[in-house]
Protein backbone atom coordinates (compact mmCIF):
# COMPACT_ATOMS: atom_id res chain seq x y z
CA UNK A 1 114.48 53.79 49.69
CA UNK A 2 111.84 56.30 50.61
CA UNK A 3 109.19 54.94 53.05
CA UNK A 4 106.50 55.57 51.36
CA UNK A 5 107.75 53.42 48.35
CA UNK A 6 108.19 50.21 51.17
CA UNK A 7 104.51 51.05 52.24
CA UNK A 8 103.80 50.83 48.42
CA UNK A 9 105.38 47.66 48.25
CA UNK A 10 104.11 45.82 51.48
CA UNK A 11 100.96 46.65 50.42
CA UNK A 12 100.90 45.33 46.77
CA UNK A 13 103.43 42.97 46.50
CA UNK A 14 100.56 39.87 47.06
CA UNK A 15 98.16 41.39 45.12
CA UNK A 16 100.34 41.91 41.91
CA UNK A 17 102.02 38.19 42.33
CA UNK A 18 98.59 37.02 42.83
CA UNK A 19 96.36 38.91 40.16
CA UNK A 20 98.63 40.38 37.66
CA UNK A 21 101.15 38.17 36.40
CA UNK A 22 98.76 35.11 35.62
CA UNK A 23 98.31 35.98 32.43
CA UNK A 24 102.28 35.56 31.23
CA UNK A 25 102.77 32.67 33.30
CA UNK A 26 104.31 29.94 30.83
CA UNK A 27 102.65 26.35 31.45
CA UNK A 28 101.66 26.93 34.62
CA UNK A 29 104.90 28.87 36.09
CA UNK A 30 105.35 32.34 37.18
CA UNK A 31 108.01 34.58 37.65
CA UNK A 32 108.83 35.62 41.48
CA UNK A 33 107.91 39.33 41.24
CA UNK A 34 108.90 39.64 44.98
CA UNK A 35 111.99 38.03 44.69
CA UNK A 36 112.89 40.39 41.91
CA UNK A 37 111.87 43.35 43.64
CA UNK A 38 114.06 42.63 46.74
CA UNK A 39 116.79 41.94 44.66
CA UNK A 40 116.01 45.41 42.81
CA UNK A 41 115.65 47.07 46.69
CA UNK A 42 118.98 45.20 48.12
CA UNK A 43 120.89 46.67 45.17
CA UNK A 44 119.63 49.90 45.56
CA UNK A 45 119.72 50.65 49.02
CA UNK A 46 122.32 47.85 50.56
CA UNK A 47 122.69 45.05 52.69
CA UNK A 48 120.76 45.99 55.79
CA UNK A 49 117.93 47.87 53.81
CA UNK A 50 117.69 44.75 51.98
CA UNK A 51 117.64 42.23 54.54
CA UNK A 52 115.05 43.90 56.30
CA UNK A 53 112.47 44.28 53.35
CA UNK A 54 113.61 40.73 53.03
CA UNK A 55 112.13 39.49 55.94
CA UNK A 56 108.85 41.90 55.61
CA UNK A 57 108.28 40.79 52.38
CA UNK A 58 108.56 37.16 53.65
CA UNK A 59 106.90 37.50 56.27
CA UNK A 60 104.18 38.85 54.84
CA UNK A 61 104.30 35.92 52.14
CA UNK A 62 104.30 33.35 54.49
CA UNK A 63 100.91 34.68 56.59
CA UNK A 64 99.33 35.20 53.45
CA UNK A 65 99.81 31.73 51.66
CA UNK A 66 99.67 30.02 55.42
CA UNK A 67 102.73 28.37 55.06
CA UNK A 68 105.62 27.60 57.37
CA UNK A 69 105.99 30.56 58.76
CA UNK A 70 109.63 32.60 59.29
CA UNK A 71 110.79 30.23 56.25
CA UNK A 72 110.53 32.85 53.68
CA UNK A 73 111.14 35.47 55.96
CA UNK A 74 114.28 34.02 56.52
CA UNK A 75 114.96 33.26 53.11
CA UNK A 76 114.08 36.39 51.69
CA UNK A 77 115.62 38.16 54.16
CA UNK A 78 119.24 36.36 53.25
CA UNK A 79 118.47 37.28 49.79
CA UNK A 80 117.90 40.74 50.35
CA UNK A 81 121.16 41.11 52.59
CA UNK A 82 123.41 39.20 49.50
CA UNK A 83 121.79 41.49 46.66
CA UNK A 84 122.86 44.54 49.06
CA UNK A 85 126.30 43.35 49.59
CA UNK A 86 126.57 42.24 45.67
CA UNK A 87 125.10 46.21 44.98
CA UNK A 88 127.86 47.63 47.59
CA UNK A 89 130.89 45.81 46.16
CA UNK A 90 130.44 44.24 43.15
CA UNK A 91 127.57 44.91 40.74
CA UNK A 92 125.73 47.74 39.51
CA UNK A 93 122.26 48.54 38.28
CA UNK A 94 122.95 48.32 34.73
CA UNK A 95 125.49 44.93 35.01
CA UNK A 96 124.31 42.42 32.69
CA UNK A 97 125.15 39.90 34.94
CA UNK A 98 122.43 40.73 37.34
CA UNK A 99 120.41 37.89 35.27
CA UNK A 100 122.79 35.61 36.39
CA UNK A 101 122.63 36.56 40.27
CA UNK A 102 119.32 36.78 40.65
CA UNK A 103 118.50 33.15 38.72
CA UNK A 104 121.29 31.62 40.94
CA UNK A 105 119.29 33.58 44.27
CA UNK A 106 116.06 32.43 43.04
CA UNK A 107 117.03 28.71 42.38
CA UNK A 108 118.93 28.53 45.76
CA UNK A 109 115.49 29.81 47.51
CA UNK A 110 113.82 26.70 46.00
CA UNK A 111 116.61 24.55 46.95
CA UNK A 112 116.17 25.79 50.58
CA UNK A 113 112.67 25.47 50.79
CA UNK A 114 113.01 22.26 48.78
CA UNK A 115 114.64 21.07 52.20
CA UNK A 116 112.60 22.49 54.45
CA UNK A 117 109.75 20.85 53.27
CA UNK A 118 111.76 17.41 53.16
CA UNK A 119 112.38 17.90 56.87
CA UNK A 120 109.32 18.94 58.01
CA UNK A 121 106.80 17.08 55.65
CA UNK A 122 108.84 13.94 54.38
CA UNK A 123 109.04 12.69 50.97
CA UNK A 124 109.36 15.23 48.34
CA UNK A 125 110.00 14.50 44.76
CA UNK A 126 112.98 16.55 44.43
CA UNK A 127 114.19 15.90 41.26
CA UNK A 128 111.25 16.37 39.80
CA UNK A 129 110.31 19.45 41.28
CA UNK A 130 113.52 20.58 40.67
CA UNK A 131 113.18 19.95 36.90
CA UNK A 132 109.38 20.88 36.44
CA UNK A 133 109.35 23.57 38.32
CA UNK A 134 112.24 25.81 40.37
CA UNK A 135 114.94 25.95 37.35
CA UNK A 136 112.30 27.30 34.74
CA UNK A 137 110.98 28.99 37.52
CA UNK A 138 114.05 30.90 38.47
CA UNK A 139 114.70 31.49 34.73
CA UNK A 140 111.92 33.52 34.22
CA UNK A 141 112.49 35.59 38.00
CA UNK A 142 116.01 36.10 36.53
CA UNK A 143 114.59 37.72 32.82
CA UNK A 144 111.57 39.38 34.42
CA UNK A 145 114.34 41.26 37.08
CA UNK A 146 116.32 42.12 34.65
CA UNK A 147 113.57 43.43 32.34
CA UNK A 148 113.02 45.38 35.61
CA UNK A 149 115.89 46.35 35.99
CA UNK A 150 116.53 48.22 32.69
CA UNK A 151 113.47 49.74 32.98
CA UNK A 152 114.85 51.74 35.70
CA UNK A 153 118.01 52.25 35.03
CA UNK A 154 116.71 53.64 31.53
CA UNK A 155 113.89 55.76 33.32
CA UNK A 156 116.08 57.36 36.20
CA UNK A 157 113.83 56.36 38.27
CA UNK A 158 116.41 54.58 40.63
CA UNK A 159 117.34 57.62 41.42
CA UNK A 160 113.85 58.78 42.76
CA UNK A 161 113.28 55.92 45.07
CA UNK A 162 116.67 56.65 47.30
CA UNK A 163 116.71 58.76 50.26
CA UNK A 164 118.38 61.87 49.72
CA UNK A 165 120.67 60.92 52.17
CA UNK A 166 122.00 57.43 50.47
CA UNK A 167 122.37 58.94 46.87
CA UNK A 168 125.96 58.87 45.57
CA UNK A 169 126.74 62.24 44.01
């Protein structure tokens, strides 16, 4: 992708999670935006584009919401590598079954940090959590990516993020 459109999305990533998608968050849950925009990026532009706006976009999660930090780094950056390597091989922009990839990426994030948290702070009510929270959760990352998702690919305005020099002719 262009640089100027990763500056773009360092820089508003938090603010948009944060501010803007309150108001069609459903009992208290909200989609991942940022998890749906790396998986957007990682199709676009590959696995080690991906990865690397991965562990940005974590990274820059994880100082902001002064959590553990380098776990969503790492985790973000692992999903950004397998949504480049799904985009390279197997799936394409307008696949339907992008819904599908990106709930199963977004509920094995949860899973991930689900154990992290175990290890580190003790006791966690996983089944509960798991429930209540990370399967709706990644349900609505997986609608609200694709929703993204068609919007470009109806737009062309995949096209206009990419480099000149990673556009397929």
């Amino acid at each position: 992708m262009k640089p100027r459109v990763y500056l773009a999305v360092f820089l508003l990533i938090i603010p948009v999670q944060a501010s803007l998608l309150n108001p069609i968050s459903l009992s208290g849950i909200k989609p991942d935006f940022a998890l749906a925009v790396l998986y957007i990026i990682g199709l676009l532009s590959g696995p080690v584009e991906g990865a690397l706006a991965g562990m940005a976009v974590g990274l820059v999660q994880d100082i902001s919401s002064a959590s553990l930090i380098g776990v969503g780094g790492f985790t973000r950056g692992l999903f950004g590598l397998s949504a480049g390597i799904l985009g390279k091989r197997v799936l394409d922009i307008a696949s339907p079954s992008n819904m599908v990839f990106l709930t199963a990426f977004a509920l094995a994030e949860g899973l991930i940090i689900t154990l992290f948290l175990q290890i580190f702070y003790g006791a966690v009510p996983f089944f509960s959590i798991f429930f209540t929270r990370m399967i709706p959760q990644a349900l609505y990352t997986g609608i609200l990516g694709t929703l993204l998702l068609h919007f470009l690919a109806g737009k062309k305005v995949a096209s206009t993020l990419l480099r000149r020099s990673l556009q397929k002719e």
